[in-house]
N, C-alpha and C. Protein backbone atom coordinates (compact mmCIF):
# COMPACT_ATOMS: atom_id res chain seq x y z
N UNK A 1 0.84 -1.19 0.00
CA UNK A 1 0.00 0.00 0.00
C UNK A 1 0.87 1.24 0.00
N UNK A 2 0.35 2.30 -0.91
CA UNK A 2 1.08 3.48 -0.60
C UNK A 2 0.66 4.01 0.77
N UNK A 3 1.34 4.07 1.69
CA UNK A 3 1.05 4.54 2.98
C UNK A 3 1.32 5.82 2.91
N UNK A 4 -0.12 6.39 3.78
CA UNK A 4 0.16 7.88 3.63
C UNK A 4 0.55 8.27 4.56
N UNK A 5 1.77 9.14 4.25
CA UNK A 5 2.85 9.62 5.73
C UNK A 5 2.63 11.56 5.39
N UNK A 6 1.82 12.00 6.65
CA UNK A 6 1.62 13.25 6.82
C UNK A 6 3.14 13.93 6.42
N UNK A 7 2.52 15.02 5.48
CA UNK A 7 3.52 15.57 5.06
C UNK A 7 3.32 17.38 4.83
N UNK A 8 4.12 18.09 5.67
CA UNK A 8 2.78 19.53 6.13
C UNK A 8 3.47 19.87 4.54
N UNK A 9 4.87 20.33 3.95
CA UNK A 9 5.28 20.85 2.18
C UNK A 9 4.72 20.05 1.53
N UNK A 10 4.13 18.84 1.16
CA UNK A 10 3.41 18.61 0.33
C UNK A 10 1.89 18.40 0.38
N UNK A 11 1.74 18.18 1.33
CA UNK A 11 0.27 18.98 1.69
C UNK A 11 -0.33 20.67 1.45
N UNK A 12 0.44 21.26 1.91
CA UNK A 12 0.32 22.75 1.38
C UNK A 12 0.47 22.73 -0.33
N UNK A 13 1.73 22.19 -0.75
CA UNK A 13 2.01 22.28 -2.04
C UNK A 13 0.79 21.98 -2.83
N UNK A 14 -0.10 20.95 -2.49
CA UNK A 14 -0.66 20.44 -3.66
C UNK A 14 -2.26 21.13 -3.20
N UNK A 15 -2.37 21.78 -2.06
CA UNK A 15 -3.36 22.64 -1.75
C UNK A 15 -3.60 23.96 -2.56
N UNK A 16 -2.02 24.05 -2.93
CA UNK A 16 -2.19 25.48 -3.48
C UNK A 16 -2.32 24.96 -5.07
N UNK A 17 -1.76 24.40 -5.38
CA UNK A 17 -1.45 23.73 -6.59
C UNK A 17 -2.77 23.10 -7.10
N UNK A 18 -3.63 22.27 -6.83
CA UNK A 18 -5.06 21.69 -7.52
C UNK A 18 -5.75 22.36 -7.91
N UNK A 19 -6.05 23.93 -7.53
CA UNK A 19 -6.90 24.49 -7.74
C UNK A 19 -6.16 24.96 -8.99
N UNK A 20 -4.52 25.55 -8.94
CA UNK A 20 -4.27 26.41 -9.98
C UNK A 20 -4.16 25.31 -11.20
N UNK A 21 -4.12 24.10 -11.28
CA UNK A 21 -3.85 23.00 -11.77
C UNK A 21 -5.65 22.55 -12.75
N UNK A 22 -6.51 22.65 -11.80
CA UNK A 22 -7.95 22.74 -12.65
C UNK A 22 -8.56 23.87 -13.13
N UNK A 23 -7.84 25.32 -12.69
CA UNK A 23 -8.27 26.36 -13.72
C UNK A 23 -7.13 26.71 -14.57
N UNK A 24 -6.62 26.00 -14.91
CA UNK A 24 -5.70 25.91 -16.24
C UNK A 24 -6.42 24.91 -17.06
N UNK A 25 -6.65 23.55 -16.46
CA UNK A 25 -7.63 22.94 -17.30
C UNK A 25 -8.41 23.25 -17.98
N UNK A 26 -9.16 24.14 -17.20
CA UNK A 26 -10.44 24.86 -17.41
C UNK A 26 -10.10 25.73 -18.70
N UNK A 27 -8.77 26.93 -18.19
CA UNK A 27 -8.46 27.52 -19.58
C UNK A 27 -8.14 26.60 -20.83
N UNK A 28 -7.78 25.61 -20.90
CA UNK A 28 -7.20 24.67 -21.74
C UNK A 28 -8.37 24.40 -22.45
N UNK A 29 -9.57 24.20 -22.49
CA UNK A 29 -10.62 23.62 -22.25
C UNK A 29 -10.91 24.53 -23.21
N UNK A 30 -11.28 25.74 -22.34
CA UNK A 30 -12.23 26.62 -23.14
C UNK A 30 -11.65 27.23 -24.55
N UNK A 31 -10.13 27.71 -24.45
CA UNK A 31 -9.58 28.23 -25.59
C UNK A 31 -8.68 27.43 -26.15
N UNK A 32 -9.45 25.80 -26.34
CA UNK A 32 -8.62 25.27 -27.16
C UNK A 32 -9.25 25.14 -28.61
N UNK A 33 -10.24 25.82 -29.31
CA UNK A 33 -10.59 26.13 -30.44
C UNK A 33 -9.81 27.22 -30.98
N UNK A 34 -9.24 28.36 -30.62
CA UNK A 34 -8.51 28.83 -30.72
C UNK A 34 -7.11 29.13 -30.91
N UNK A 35 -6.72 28.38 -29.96
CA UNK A 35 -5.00 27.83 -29.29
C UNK A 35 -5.24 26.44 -29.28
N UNK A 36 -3.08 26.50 -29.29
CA UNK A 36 -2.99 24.85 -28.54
C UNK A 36 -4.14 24.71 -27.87
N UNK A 37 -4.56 23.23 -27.62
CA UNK A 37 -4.83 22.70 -26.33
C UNK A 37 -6.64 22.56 -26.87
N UNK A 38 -7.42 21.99 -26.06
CA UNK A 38 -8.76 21.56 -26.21
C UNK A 38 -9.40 20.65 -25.11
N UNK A 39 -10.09 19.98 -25.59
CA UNK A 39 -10.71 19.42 -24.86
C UNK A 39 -9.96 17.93 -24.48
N UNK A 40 -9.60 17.44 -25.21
CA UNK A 40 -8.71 16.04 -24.83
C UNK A 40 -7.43 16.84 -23.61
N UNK A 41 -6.83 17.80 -23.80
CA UNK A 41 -5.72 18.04 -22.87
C UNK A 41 -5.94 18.62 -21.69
N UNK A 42 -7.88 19.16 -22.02
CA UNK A 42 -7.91 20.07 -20.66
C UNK A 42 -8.06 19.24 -20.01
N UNK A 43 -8.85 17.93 -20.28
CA UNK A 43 -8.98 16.84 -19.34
C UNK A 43 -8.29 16.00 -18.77
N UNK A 44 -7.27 15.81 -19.62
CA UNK A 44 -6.10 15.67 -18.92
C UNK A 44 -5.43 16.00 -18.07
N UNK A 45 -5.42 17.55 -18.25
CA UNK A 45 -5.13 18.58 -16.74
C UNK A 45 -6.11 18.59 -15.74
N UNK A 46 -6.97 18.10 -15.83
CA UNK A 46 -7.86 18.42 -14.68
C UNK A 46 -8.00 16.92 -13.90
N UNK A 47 -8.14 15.79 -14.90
CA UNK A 47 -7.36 14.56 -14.43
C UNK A 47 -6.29 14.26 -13.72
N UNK A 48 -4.88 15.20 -14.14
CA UNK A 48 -3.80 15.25 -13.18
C UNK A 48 -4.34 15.71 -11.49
N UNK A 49 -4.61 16.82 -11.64
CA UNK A 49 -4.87 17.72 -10.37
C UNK A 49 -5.78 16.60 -9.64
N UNK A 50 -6.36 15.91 -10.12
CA UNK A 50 -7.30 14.81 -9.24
C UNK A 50 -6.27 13.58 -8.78
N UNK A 51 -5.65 13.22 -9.55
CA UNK A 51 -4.23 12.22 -9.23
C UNK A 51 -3.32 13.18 -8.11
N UNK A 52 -3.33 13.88 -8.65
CA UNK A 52 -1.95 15.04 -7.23
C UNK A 52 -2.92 14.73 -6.34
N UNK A 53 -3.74 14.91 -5.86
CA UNK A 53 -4.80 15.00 -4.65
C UNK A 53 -4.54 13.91 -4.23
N UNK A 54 -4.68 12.70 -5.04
CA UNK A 54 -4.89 10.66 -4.50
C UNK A 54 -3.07 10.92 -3.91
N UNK A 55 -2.37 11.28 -4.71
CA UNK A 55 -0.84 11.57 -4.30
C UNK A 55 -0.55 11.79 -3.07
N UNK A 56 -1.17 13.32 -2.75
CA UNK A 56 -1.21 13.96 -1.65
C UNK A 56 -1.60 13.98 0.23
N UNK A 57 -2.97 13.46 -0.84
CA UNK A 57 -3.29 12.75 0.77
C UNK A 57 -3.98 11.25 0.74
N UNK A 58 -4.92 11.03 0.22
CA UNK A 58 -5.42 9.25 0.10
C UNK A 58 -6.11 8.88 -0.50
N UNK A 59 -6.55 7.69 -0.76
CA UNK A 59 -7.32 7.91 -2.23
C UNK A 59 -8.78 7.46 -1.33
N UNK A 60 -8.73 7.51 -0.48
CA UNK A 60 -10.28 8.02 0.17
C UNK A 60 -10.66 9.61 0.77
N UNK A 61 -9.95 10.07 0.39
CA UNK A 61 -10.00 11.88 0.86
C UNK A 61 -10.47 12.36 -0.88
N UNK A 62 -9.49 11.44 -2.17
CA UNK A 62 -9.82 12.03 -3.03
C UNK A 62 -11.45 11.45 -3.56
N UNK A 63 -11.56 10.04 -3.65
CA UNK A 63 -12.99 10.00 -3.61
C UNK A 63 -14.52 10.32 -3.03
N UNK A 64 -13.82 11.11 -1.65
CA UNK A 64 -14.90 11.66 -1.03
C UNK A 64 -15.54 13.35 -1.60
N UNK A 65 -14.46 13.34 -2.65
CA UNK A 65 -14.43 15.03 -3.72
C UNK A 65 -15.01 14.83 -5.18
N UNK A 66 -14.88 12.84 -5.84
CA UNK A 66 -15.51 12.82 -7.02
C UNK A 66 -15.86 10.84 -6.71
N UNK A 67 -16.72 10.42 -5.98
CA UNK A 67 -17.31 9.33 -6.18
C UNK A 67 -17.03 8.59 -7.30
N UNK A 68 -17.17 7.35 -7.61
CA UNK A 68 -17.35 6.41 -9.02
C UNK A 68 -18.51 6.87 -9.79
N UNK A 69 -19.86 6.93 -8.66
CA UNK A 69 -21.14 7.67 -9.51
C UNK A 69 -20.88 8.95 -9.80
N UNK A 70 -20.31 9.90 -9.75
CA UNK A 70 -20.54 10.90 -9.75
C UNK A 70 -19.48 11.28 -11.54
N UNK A 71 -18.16 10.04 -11.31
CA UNK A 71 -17.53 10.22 -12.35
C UNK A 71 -18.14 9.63 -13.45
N UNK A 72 -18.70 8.70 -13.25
CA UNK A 72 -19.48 8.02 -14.34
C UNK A 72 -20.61 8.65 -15.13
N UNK A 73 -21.35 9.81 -13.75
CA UNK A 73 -22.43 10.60 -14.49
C UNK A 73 -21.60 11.26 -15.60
N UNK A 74 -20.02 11.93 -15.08
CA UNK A 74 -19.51 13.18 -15.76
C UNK A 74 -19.18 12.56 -17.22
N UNK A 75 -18.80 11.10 -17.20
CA UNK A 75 -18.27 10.63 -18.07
C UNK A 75 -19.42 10.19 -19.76
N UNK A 76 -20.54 9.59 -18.83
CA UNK A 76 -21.60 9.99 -19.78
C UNK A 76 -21.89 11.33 -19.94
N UNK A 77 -22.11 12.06 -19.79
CA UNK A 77 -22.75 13.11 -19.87
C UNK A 77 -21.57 14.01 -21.22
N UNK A 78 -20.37 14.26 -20.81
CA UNK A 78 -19.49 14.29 -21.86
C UNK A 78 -19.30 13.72 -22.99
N UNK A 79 -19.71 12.41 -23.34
CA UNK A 79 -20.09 11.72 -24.26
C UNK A 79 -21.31 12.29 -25.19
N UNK A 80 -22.32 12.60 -24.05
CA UNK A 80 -23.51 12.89 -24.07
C UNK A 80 -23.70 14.49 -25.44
N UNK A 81 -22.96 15.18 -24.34
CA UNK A 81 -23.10 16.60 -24.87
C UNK A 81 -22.30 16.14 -26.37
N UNK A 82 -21.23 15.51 -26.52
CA UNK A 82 -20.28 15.39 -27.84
C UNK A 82 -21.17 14.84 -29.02
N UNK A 83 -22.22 14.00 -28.50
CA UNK A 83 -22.76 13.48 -29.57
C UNK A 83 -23.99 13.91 -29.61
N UNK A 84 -24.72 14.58 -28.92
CA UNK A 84 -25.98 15.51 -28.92
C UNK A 84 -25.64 16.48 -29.96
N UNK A 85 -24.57 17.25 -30.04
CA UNK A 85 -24.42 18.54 -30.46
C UNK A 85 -23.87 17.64 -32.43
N UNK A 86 -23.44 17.02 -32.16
CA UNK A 86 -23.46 16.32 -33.60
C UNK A 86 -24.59 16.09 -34.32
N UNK A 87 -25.59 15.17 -33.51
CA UNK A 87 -26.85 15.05 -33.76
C UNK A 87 -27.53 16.14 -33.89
N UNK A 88 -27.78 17.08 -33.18
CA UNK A 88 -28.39 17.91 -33.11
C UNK A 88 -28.06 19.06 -34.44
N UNK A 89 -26.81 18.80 -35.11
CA UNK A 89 -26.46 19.25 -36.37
C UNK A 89 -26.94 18.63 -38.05
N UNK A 90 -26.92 17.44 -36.83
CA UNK A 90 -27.70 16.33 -38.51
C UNK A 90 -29.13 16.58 -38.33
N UNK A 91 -30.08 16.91 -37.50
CA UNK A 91 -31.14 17.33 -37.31
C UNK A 91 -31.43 18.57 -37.97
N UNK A 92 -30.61 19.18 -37.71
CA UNK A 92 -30.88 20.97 -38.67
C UNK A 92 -30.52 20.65 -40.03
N UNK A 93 -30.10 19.85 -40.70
CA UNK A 93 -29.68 19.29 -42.14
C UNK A 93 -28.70 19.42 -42.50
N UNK A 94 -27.26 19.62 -41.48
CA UNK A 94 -26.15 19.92 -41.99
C UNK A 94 -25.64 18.55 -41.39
N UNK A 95 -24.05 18.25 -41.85
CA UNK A 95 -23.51 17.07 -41.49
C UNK A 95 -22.97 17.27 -40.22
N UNK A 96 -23.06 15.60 -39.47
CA UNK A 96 -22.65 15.75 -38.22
C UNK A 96 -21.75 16.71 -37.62
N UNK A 97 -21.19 17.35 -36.58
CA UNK A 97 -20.78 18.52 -35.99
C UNK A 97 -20.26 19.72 -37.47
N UNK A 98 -21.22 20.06 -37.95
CA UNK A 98 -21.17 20.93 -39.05
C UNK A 98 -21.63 22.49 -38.03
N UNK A 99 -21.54 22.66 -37.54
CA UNK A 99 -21.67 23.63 -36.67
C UNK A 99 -22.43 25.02 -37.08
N UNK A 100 -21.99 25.29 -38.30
CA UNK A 100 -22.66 26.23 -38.79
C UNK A 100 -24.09 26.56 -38.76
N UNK A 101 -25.07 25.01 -38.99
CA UNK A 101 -26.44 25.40 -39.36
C UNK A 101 -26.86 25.43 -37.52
N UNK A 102 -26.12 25.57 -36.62
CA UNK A 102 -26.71 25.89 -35.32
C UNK A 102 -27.17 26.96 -35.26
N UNK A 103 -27.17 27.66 -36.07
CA UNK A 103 -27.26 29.11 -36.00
C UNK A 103 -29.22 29.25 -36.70
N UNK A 104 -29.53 28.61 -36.99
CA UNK A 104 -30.94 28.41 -36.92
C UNK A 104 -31.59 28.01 -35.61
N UNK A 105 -31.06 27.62 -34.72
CA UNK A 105 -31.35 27.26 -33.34
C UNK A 105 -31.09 28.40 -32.50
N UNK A 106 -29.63 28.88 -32.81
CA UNK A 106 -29.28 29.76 -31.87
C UNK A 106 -29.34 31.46 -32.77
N UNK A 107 -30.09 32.79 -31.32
CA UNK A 107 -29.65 33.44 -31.82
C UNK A 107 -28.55 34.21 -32.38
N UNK A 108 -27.80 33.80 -32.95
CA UNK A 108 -26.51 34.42 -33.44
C UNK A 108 -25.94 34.20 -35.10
N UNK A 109 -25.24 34.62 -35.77
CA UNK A 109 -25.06 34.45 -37.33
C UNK A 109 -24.24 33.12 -37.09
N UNK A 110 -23.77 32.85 -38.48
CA UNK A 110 -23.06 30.91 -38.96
C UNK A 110 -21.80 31.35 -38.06
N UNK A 111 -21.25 32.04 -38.13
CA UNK A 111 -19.76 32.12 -37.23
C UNK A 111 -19.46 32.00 -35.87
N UNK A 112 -20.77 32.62 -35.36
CA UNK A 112 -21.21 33.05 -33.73
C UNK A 112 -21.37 31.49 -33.51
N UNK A 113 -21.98 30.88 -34.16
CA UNK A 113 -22.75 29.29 -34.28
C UNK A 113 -21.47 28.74 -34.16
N UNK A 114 -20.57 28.34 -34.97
CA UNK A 114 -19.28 27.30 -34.92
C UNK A 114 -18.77 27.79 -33.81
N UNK A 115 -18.73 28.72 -32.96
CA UNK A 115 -17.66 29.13 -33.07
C UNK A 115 -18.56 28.36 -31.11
N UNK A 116 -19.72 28.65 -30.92
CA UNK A 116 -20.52 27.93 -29.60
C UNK A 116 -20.18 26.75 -30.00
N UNK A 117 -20.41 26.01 -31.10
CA UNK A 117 -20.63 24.70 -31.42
C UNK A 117 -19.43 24.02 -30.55
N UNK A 118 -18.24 24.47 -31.59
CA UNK A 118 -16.97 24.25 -30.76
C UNK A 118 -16.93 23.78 -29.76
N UNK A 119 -17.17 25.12 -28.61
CA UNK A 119 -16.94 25.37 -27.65
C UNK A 119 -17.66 24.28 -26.71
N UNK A 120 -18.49 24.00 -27.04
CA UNK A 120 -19.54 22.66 -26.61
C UNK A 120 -18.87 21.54 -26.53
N UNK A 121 -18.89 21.12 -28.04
CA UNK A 121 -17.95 19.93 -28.02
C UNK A 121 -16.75 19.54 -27.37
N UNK A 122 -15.96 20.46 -27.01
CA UNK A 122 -14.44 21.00 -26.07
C UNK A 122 -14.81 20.93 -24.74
N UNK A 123 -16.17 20.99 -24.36
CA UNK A 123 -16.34 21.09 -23.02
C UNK A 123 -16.70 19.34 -22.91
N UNK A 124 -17.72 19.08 -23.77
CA UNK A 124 -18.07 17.48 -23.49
C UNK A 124 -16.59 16.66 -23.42
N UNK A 125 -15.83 16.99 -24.31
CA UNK A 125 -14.67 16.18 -24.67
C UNK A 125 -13.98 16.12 -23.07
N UNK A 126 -13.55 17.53 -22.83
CA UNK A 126 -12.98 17.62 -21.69
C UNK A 126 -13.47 16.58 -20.54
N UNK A 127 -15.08 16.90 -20.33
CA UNK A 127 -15.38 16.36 -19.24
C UNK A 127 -15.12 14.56 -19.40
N UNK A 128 -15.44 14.03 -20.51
CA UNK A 128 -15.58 12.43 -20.72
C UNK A 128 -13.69 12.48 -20.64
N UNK A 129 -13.14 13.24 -20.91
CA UNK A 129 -11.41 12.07 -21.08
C UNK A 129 -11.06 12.36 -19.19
N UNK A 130 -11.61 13.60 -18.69
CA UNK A 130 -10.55 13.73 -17.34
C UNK A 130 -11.76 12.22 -16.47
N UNK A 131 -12.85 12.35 -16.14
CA UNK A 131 -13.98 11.18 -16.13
C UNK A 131 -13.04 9.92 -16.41
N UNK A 132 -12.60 9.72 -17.41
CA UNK A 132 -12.14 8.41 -17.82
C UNK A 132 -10.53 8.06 -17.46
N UNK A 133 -9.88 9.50 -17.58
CA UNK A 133 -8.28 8.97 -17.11
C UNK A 133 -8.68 9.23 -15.44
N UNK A 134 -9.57 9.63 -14.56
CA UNK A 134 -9.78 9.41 -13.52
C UNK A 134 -10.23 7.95 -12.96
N UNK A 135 -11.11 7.42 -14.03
CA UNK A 135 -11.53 5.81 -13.62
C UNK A 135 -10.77 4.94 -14.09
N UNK A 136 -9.21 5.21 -15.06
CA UNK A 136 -8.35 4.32 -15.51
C UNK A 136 -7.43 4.23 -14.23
N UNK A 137 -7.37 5.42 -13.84
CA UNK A 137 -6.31 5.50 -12.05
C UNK A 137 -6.90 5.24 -11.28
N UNK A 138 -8.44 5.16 -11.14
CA UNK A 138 -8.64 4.35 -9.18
C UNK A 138 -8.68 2.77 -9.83
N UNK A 139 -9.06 2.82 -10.89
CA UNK A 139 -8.85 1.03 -10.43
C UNK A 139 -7.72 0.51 -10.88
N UNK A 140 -6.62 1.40 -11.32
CA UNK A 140 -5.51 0.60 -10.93
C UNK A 140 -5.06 1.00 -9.72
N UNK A 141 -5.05 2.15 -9.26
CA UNK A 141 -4.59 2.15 -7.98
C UNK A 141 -5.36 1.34 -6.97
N UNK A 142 -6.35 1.22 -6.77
CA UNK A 142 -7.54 0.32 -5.99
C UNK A 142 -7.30 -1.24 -6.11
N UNK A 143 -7.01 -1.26 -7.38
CA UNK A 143 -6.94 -2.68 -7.84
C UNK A 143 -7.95 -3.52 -7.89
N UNK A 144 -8.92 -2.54 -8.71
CA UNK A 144 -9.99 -3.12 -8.95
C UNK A 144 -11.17 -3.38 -8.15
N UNK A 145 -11.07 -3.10 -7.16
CA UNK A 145 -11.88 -2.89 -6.10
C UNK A 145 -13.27 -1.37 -6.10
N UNK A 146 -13.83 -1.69 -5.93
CA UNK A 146 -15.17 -0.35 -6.47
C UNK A 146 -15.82 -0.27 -4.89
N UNK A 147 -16.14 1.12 -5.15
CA UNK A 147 -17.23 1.26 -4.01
C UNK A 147 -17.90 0.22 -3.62
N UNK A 148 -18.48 -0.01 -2.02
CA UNK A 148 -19.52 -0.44 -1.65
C UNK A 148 -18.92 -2.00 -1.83
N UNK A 149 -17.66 -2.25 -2.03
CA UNK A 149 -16.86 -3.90 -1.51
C UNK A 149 -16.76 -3.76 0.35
N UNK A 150 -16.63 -5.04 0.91
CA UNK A 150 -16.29 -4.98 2.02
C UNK A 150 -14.82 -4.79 1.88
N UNK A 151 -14.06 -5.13 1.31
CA UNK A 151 -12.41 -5.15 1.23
C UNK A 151 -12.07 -4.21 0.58
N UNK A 152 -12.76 -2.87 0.70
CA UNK A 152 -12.07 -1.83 -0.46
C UNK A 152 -10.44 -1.32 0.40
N UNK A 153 -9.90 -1.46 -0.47
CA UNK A 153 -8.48 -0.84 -0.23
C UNK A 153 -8.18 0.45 -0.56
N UNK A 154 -7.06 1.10 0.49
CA UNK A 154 -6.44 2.41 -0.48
C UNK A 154 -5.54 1.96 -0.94
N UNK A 155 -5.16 3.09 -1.54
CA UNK A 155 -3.98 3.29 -2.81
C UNK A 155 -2.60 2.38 -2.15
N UNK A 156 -2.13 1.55 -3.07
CA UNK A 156 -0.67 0.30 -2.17
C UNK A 156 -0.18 0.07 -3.53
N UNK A 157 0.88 0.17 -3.52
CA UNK A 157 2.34 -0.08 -4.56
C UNK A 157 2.15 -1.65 -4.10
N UNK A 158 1.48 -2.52 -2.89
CA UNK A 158 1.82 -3.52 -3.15
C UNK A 158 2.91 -4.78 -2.16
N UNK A 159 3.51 -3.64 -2.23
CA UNK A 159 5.22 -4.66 -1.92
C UNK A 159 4.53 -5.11 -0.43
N UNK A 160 4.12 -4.40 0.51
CA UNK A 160 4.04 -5.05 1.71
C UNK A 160 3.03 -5.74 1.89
N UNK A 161 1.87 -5.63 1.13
CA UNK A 161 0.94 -6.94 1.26
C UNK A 161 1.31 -7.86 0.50
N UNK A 162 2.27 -8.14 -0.54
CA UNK A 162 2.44 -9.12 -1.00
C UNK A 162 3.47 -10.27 -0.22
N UNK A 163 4.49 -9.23 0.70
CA UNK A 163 5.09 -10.15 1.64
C UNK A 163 4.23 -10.51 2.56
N UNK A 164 3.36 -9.94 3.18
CA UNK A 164 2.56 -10.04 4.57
C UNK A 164 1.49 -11.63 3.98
N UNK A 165 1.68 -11.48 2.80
CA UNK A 165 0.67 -12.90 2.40
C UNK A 165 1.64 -13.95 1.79
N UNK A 166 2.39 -14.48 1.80
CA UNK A 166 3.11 -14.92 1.56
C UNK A 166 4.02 -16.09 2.53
């Protein structure tokens, strides 16, 4: 098990650090139609800052901040919005995320339209990859173990329960 050994510099560090760590995401996120960066990397960044946290202090301090249900809602729902807003483009008669004919839906001209459309899609994206590189790290760190087991474990590299059973 990674045993968590109170640590007041990296405790502070990553206190100050998560927050500035998910509103960079966040920027990543929003102006990645524009700039580098989008929705696959903001989620990524905002995925990290959730790993620094399991790092920091335990990976039951960090699941008591984003549940399995709660990631799973985020993870559909990002899916959700990515392929709504596609659909919702083949519905107005243009091809899937054709963004332009949103602008019959929304008040604003074809440019104002791509340019939301985007911005939509970048947000769904975001939310489904940080959602998913968050549920690729508790169950390996967990080891497979999910909420609501009697034997749920924290976060362990391992080495000492594998001698202790042995």
């Amino acid at each position: 098990m990674i045993n968590r050994y109170e640590n007041v510099v990296i405790e502070t560090v990553s206190r100050l650090l998560v927050p500035a760590l998910q509103l960079f995401g966040l920027y990543v996120i929003a102006h990645g139609h524009g700039s580098p960066g989008g929705g696959f990397q903001g989620g990524c960044i905002l995925a990290a800052s959730f790993i620094l946290m399991v790092i920091a202090y335990d990976i039951r301090v960090a699941k008591s901040h984003m549940s399995e249900n709660l990631n799973t809602i985020l993870c559909c729902l990002g899916v959700f919005i990515y392929g709504g807003i596609g659909l919702l483009c083949v519905i107005l008669g243009g091809n899937f995320l054709d963004y332009s004919v949103l602008h019959k839906i929304l008040p604003v001209d074809p440019v104002k339209a791509r340019y939301m459309g985007i911005l939509g899609v970048e947000i769904g994206v975001g939310m489904a990859v940080m959602a998913v590189m968050i549920s690729i790290f508790l169950n390996i760190a967990s080891r497979g173990e999910h909420e609501g087991h009697e034997n749920s474990v924290s976060v362990s590299a391992g080495v000492s329960d594998r001698r202790n059973n042995e």
